[in-house]
PDB file of N, CA and C in Angstrom:
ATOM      1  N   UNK A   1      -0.418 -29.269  21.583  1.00  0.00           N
ATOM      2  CA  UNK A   1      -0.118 -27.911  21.961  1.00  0.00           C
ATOM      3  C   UNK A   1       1.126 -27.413  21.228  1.00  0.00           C
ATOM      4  N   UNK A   2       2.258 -28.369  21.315  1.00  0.00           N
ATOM      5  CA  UNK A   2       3.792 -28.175  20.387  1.00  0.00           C
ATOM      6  C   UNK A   2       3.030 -27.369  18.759  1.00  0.00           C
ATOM      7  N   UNK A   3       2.521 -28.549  18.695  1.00  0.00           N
ATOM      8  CA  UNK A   3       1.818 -28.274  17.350  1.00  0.00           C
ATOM      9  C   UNK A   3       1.456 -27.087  16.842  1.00  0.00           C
ATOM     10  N   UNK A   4       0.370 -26.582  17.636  1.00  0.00           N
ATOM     11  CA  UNK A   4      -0.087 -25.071  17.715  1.00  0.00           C
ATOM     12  C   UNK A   4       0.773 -24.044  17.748  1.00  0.00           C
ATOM     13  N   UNK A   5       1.339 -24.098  18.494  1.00  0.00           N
ATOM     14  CA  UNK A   5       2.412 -23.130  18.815  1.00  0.00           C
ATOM     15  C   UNK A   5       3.190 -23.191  17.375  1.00  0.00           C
ATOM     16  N   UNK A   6       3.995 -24.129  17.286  1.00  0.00           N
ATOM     17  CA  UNK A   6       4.799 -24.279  15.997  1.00  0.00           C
ATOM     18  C   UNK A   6       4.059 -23.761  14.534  1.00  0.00           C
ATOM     19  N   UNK A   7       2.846 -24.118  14.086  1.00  0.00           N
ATOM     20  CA  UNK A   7       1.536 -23.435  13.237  1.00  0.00           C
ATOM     21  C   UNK A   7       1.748 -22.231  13.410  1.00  0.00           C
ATOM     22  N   UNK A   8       1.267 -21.545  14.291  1.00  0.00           N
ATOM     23  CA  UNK A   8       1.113 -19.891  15.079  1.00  0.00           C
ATOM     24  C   UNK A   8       2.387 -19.827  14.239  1.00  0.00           C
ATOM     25  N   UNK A   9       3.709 -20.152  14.834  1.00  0.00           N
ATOM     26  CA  UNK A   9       4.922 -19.023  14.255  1.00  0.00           C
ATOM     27  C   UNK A   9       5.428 -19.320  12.916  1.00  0.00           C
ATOM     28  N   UNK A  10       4.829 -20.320  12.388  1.00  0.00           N
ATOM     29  CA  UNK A  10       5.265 -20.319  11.286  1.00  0.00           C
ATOM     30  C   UNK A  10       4.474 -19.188  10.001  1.00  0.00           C
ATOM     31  N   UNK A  11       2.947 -19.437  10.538  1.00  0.00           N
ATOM     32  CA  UNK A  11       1.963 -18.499   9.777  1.00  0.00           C
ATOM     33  C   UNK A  11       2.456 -17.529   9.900  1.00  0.00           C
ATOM     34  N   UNK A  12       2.731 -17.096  11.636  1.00  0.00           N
ATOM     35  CA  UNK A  12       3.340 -15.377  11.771  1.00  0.00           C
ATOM     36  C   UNK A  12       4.677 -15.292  10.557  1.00  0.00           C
ATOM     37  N   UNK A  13       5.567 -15.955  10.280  1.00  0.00           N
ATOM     38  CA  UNK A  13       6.689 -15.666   9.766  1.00  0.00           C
ATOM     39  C   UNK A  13       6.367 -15.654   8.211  1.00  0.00           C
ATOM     40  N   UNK A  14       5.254 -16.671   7.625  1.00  0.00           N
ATOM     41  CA  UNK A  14       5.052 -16.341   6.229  1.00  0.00           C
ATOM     42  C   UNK A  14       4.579 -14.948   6.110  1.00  0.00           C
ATOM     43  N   UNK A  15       3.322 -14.283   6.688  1.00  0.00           N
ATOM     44  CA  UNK A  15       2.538 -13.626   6.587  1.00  0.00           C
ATOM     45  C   UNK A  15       3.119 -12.302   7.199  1.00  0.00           C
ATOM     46  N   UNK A  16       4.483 -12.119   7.681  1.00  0.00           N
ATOM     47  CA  UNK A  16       4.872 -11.054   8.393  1.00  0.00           C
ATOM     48  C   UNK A  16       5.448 -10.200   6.850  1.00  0.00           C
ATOM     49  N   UNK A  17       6.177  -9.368   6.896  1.00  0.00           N
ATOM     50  CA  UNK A  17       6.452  -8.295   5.749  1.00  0.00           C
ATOM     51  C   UNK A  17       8.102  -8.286   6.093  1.00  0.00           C
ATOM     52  N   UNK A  18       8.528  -8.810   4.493  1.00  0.00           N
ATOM     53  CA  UNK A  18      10.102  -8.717   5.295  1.00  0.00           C
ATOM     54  C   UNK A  18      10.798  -7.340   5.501  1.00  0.00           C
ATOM     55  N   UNK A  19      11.640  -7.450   6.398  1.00  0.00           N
ATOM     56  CA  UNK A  19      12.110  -6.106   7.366  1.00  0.00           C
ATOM     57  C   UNK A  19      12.536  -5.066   6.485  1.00  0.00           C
ATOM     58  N   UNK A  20      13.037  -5.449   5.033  1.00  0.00           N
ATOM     59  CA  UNK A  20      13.063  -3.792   4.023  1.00  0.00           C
ATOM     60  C   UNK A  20      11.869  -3.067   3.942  1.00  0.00           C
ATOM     61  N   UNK A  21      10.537  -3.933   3.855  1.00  0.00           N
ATOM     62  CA  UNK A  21       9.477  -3.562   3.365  1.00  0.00           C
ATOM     63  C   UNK A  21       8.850  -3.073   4.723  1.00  0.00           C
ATOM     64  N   UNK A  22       9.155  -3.448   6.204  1.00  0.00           N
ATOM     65  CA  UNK A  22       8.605  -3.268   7.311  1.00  0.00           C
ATOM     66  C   UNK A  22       7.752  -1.780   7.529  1.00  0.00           C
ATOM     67  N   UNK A  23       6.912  -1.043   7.635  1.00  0.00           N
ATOM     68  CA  UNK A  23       6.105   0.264   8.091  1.00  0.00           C
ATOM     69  C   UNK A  23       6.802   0.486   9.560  1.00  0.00           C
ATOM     70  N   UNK A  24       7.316   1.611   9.566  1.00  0.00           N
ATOM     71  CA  UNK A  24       7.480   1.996  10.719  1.00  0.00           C
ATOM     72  C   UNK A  24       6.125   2.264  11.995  1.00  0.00           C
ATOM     73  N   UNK A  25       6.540   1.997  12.984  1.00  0.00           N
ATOM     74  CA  UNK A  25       5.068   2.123  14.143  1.00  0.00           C
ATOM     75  C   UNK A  25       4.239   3.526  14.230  1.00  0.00           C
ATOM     76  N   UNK A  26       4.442   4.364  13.825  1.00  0.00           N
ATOM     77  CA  UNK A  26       3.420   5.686  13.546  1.00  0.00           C
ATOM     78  C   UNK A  26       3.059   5.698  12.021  1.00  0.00           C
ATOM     79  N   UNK A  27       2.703   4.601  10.968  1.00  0.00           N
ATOM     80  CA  UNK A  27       2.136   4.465  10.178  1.00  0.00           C
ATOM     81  C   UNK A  27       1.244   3.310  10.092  1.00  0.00           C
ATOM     82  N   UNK A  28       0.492   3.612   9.216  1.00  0.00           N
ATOM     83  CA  UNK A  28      -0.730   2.500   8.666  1.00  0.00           C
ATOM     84  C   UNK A  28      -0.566   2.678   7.197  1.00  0.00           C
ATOM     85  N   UNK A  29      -1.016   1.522   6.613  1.00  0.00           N
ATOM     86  CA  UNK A  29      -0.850   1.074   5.075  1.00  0.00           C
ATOM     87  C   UNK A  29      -2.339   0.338   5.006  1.00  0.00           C
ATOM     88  N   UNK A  30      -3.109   0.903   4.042  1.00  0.00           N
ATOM     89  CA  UNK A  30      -4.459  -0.263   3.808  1.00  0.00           C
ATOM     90  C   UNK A  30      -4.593   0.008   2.035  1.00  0.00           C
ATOM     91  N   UNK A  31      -5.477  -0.682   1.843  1.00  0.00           N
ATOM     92  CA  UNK A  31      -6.151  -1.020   0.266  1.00  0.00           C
ATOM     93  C   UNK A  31      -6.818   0.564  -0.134  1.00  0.00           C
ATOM     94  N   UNK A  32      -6.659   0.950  -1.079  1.00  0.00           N
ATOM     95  CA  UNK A  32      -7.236   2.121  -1.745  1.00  0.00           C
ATOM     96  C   UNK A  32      -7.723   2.017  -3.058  1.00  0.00           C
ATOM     97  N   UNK A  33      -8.741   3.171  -3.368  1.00  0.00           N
ATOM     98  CA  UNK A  33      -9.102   3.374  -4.337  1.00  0.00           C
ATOM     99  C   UNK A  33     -10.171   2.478  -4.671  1.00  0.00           C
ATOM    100  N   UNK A  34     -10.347   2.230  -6.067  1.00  0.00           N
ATOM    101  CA  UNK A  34     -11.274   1.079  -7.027  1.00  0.00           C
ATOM    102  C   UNK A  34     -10.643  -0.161  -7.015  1.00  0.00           C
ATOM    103  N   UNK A  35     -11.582  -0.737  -5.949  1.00  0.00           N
ATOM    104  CA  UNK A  35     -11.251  -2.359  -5.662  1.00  0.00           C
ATOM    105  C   UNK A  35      -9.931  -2.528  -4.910  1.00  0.00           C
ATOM    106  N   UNK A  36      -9.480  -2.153  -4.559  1.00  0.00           N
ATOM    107  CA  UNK A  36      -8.178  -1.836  -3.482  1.00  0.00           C
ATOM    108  C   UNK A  36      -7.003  -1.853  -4.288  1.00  0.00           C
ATOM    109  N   UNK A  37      -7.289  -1.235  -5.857  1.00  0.00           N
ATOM    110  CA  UNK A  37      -6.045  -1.034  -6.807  1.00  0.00           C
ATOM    111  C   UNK A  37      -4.832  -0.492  -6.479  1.00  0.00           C
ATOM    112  N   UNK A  38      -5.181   0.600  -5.277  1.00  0.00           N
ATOM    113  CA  UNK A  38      -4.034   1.182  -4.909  1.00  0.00           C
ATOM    114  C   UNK A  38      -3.867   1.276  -3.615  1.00  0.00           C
ATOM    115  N   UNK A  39      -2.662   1.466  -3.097  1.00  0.00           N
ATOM    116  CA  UNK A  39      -2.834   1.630  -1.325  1.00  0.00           C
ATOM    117  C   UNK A  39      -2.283   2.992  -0.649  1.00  0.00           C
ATOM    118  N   UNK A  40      -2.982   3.272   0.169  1.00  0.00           N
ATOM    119  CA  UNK A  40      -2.927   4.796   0.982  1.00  0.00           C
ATOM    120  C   UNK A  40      -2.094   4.538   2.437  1.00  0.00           C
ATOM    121  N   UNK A  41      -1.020   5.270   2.408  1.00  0.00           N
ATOM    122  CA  UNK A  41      -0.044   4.805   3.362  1.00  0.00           C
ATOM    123  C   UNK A  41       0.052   6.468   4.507  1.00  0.00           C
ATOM    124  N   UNK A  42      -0.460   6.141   5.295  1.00  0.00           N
ATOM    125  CA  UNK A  42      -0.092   7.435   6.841  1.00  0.00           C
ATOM    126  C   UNK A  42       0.696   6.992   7.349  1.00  0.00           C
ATOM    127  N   UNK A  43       1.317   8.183   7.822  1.00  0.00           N
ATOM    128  CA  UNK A  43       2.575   8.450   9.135  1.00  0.00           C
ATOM    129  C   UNK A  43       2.191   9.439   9.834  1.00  0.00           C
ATOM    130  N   UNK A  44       2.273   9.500  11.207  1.00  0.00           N
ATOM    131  CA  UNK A  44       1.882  11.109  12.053  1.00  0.00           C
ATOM    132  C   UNK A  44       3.502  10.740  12.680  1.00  0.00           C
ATOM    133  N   UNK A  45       3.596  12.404  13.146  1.00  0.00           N
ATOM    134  CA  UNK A  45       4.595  12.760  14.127  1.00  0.00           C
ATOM    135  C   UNK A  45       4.380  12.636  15.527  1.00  0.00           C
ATOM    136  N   UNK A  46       5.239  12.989  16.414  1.00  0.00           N
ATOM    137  CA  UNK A  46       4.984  12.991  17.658  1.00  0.00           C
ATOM    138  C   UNK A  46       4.117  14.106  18.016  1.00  0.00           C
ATOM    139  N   UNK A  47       2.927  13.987  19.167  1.00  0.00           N
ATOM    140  CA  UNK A  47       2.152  15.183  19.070  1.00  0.00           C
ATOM    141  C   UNK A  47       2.900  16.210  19.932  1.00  0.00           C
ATOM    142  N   UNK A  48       3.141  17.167  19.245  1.00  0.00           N
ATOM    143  CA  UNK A  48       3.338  18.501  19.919  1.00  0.00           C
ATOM    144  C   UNK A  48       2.642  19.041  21.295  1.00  0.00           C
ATOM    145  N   UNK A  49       3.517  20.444  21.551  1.00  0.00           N
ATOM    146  CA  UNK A  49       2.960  21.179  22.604  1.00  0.00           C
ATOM    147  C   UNK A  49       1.141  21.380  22.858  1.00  0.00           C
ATOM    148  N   UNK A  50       0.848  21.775  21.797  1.00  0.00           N
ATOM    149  CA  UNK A  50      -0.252  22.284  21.607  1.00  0.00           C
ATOM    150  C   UNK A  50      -1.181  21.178  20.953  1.00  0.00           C
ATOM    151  N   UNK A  51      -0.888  20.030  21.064  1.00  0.00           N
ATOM    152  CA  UNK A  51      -2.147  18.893  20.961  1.00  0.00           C
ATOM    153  C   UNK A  51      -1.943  18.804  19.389  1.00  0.00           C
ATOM    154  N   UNK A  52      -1.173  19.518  18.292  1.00  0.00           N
ATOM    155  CA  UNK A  52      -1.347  18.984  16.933  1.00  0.00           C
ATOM    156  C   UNK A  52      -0.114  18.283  16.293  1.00  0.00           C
ATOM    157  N   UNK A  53      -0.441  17.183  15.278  1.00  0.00           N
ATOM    158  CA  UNK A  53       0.391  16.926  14.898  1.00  0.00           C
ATOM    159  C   UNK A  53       0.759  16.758  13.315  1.00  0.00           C
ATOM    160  N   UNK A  54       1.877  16.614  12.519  1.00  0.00           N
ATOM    161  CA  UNK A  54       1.793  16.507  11.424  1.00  0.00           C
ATOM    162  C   UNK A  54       1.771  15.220  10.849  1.00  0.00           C
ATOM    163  N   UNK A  55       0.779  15.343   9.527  1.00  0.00           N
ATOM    164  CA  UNK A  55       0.652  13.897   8.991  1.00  0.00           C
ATOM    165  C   UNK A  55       1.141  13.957   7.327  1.00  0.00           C
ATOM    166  N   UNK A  56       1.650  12.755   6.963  1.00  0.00           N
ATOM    167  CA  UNK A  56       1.845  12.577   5.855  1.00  0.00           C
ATOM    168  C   UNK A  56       1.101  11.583   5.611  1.00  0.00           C
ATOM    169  N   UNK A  57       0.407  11.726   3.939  1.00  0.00           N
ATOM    170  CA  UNK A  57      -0.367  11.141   3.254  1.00  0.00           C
ATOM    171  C   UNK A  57       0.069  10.682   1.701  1.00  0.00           C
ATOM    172  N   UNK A  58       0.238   9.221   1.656  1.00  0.00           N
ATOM    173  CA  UNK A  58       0.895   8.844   0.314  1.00  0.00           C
ATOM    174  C   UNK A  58      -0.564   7.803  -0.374  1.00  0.00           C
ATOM    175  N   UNK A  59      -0.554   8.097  -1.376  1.00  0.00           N
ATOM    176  CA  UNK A  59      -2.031   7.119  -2.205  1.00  0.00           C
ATOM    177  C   UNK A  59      -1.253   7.122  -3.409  1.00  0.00           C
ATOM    178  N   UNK A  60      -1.222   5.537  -3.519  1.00  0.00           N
ATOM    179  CA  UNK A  60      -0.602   5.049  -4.987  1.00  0.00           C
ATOM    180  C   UNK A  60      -0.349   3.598  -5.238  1.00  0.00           C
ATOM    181  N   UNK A  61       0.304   3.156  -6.335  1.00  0.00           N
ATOM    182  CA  UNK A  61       0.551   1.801  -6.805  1.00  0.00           C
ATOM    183  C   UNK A  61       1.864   1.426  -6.634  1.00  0.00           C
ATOM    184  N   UNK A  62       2.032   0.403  -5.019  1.00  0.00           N
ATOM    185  CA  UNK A  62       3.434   0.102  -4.747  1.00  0.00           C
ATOM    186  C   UNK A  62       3.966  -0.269  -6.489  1.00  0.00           C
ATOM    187  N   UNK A  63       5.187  -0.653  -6.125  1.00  0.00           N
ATOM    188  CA  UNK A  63       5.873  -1.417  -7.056  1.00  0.00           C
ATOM    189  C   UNK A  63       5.525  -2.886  -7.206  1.00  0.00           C
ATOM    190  N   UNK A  64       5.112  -3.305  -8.497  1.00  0.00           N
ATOM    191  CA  UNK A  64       4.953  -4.830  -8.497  1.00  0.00           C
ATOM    192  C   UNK A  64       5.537  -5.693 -10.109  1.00  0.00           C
ATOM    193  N   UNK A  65       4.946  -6.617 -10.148  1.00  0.00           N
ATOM    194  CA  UNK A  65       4.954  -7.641 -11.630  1.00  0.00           C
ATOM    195  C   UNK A  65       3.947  -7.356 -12.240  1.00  0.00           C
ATOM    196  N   UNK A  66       4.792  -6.933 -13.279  1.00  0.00           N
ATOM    197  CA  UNK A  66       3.293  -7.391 -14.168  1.00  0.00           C
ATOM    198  C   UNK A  66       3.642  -8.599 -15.326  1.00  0.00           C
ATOM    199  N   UNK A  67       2.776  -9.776 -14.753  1.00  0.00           N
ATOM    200  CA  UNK A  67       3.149 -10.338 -16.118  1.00  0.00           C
ATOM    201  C   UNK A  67       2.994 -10.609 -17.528  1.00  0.00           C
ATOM    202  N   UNK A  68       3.794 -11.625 -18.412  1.00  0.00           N
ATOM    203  CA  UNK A  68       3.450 -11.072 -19.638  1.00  0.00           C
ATOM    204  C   UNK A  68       2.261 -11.639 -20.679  1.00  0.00           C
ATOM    205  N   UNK A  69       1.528 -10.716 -21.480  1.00  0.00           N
ATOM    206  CA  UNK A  69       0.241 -10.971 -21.946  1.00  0.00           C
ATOM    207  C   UNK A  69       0.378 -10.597 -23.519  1.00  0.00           C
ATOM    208  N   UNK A  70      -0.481 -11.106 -24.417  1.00  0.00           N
ATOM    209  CA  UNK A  70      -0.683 -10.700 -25.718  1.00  0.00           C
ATOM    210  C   UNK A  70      -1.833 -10.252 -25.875  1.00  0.00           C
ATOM    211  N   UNK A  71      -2.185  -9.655 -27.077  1.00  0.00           N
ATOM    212  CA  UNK A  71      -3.330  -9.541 -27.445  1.00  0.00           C
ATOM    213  C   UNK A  71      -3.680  -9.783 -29.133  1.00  0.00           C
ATOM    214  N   UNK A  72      -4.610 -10.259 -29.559  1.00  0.00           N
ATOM    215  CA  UNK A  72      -4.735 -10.546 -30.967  1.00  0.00           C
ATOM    216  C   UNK A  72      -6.001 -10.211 -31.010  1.00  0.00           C
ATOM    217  N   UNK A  73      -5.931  -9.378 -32.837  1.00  0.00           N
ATOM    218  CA  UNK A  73      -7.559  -9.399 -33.377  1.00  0.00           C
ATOM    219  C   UNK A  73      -7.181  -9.625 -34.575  1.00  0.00           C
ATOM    220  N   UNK A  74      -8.382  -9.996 -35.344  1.00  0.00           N
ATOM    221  CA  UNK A  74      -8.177 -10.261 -37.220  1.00  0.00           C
ATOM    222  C   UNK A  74      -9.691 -10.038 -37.541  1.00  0.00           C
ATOM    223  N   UNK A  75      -9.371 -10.648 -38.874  1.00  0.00           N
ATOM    224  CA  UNK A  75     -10.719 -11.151 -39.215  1.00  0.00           C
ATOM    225  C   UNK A  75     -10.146 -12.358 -40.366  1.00  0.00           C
ATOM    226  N   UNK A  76     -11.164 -12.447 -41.705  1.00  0.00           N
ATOM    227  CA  UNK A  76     -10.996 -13.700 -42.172  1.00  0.00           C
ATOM    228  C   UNK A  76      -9.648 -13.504 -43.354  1.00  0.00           C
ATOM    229  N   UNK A  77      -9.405 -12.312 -43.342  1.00  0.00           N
ATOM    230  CA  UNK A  77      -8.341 -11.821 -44.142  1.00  0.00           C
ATOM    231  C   UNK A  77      -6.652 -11.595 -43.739  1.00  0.00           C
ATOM    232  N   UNK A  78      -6.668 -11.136 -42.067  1.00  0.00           N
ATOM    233  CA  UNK A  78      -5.960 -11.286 -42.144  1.00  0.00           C
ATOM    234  C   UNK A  78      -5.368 -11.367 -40.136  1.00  0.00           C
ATOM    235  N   UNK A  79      -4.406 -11.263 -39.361  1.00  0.00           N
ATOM    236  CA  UNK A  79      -4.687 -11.389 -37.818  1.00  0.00           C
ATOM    237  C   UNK A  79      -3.524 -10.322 -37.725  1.00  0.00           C
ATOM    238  N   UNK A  80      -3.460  -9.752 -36.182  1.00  0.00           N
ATOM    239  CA  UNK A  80      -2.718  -9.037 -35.278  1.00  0.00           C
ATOM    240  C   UNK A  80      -2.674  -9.128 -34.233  1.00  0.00           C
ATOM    241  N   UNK A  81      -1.508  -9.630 -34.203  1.00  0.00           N
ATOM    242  CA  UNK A  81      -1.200  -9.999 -32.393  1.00  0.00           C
ATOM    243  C   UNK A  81       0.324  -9.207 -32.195  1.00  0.00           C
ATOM    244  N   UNK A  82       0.120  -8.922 -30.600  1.00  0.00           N
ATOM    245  CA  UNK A  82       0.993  -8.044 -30.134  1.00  0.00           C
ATOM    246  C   UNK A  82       1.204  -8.709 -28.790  1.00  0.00           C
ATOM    247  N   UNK A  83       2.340  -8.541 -28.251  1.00  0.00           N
ATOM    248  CA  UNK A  83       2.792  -9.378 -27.124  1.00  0.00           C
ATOM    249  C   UNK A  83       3.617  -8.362 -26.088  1.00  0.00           C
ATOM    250  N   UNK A  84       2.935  -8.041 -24.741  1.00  0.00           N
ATOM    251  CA  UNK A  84       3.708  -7.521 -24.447  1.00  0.00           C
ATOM    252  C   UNK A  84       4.498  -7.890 -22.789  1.00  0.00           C
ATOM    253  N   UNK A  85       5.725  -7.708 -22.808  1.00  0.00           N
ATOM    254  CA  UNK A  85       6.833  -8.517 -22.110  1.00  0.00           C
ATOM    255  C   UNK A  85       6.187  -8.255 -20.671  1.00  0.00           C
ATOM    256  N   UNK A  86       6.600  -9.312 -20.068  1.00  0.00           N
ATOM    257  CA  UNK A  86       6.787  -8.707 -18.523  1.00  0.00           C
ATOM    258  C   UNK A  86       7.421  -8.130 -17.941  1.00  0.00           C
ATOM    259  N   UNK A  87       7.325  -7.716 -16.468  1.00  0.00           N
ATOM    260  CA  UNK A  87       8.612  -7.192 -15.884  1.00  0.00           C
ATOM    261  C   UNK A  87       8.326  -6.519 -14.305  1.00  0.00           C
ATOM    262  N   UNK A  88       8.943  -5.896 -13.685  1.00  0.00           N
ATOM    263  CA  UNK A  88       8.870  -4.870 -12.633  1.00  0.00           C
ATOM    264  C   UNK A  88       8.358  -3.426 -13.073  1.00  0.00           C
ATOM    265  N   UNK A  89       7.223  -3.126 -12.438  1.00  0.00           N
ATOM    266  CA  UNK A  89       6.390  -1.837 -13.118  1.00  0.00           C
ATOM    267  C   UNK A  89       6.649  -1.023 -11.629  1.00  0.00           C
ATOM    268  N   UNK A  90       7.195   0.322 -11.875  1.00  0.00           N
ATOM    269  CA  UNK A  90       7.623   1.003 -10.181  1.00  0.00           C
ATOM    270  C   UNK A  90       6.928   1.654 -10.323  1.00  0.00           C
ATOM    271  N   UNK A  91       6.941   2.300  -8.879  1.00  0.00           N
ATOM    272  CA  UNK A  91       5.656   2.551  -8.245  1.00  0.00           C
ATOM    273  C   UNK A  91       4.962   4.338  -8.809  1.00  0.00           C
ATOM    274  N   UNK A  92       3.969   4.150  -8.859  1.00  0.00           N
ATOM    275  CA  UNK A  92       3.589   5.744  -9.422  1.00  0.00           C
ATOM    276  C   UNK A  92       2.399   6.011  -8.297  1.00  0.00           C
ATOM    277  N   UNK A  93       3.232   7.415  -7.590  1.00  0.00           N
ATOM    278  CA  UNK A  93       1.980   8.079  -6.575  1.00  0.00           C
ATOM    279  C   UNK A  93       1.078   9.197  -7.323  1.00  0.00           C
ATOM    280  N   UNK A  94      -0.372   8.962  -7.119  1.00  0.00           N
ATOM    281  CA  UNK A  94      -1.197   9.781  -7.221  1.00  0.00           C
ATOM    282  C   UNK A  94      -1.608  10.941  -6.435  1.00  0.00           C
ATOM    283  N   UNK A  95      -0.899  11.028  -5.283  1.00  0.00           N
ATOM    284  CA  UNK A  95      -1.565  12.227  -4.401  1.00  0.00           C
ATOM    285  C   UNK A  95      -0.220  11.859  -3.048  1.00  0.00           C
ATOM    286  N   UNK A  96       0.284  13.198  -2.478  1.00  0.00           N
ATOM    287  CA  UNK A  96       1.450  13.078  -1.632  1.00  0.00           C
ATOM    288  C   UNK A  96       0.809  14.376  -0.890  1.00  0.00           C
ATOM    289  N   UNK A  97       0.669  14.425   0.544  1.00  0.00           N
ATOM    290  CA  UNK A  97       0.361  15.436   1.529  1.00  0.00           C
ATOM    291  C   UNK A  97       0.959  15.219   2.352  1.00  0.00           C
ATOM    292  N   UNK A  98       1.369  16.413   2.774  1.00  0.00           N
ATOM    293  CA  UNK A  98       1.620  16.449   4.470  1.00  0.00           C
ATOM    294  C   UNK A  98       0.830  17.560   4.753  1.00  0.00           C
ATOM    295  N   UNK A  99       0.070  17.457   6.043  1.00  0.00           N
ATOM    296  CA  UNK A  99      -0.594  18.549   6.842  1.00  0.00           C
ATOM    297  C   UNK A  99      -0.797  18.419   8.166  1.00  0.00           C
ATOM    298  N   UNK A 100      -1.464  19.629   8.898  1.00  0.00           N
ATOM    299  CA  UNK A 100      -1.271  19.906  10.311  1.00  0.00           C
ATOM    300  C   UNK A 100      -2.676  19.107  10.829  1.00  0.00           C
ATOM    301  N   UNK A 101      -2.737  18.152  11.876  1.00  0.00           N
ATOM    302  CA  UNK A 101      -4.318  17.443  12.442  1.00  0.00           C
ATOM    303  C   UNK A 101      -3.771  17.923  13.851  1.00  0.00           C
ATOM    304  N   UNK A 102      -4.903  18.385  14.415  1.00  0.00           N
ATOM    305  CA  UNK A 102      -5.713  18.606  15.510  1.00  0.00           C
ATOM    306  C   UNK A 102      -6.617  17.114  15.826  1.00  0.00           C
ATOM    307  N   UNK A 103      -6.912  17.122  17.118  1.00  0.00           N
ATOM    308  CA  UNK A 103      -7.972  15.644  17.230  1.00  0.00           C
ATOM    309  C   UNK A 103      -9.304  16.165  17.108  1.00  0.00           C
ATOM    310  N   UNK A 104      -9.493  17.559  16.719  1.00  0.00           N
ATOM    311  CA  UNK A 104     -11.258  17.627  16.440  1.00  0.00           C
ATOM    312  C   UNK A 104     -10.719  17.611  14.827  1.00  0.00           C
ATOM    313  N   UNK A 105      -9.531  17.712  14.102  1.00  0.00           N
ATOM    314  CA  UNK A 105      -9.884  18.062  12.737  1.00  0.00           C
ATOM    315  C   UNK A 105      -9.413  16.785  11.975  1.00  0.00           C
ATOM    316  N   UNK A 106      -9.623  15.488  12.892  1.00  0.00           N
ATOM    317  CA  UNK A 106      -8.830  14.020  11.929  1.00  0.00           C
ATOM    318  C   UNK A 106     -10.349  14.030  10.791  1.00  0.00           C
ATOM    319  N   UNK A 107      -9.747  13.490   9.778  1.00  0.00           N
ATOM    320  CA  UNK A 107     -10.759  13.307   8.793  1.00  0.00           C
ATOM    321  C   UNK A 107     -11.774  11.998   9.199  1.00  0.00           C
ATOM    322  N   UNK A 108     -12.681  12.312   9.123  1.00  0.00           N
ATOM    323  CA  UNK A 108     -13.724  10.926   9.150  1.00  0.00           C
ATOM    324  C   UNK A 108     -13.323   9.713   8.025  1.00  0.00           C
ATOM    325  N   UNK A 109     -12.826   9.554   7.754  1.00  0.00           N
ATOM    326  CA  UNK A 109     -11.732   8.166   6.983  1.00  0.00           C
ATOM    327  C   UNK A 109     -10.619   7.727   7.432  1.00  0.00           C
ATOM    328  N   UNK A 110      -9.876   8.330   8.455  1.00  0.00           N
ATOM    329  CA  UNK A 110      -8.490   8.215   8.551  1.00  0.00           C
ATOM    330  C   UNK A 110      -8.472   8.100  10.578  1.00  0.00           C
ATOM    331  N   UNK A 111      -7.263   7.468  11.029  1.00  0.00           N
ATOM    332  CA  UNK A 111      -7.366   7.129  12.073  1.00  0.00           C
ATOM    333  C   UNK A 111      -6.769   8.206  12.954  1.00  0.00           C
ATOM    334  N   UNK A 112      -7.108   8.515  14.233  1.00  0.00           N
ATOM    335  CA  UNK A 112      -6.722   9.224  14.836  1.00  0.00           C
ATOM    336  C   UNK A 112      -4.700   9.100  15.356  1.00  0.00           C
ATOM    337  N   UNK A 113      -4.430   9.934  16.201  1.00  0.00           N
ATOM    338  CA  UNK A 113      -3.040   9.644  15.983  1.00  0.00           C
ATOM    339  C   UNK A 113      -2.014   8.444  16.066  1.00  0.00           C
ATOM    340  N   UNK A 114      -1.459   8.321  15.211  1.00  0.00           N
ATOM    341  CA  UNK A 114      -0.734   6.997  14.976  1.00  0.00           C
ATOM    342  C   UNK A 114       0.748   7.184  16.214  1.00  0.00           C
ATOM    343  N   UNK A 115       0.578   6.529  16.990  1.00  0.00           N
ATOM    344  CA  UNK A 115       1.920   6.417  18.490  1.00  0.00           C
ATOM    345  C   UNK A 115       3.070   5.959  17.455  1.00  0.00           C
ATOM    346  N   UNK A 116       4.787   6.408  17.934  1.00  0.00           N
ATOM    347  CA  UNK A 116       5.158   5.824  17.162  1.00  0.00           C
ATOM    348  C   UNK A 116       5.916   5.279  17.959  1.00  0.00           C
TER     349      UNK A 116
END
């Protein structure tokens, strides 16, 4: 049972997101785009008087590594190779919204209001 328990928190602690990177509790972060190349990150507000609330919508390519690769072609005369370095590639957003949701007007893709 020690065992288990000890497993459990250790997995939780690899697999948790360290606390710079943490999502605040009225957002969601999942896989986007072609093959989950990019990720689509929501936040809602607190819901208002009148049942609506505002949402922000971010779709893009966190910041990551890219590492480093060459490429070569020739033929029997003569070759070309090009090498290019690695490094930290930052992040570039494709699409940034904020807008007003109602609970009849959440989009059929996206989750209803996020508590924060």
């Amino acid at each position: 049972m020690r065992l288990l328990i000890i497993t459990g928190v250790l997995g939780a602690a690899i697999t948790a997101a360290p606390a710079s990177h943490a999502l605040p509790p009225n957002c969601v972060q999942q896989p986007w785009g072609f093959l989950g190349s990019q990720v689509r990150t929501i936040c809602d507000d607190p819901i208002r008087a009148d049942g609506s609330w505002m949402r922000a919508r971010v779709i893009g390519v966190p910041r990551h590594y890219e590492y480093p690769s060459s490429s070569c072609s020739g033929s029997a005369y003569y070759s070309n190779c090009t090498f290019y370095p690695g490094g930290w590639v930052e992040a570039v957003f494709s699409d940034r919204e904020m807008y007003e949701v109602r609970p009849e007007t959440v989009l059929p893709d996206e989750p209803g209001h996020l508590p924060g």
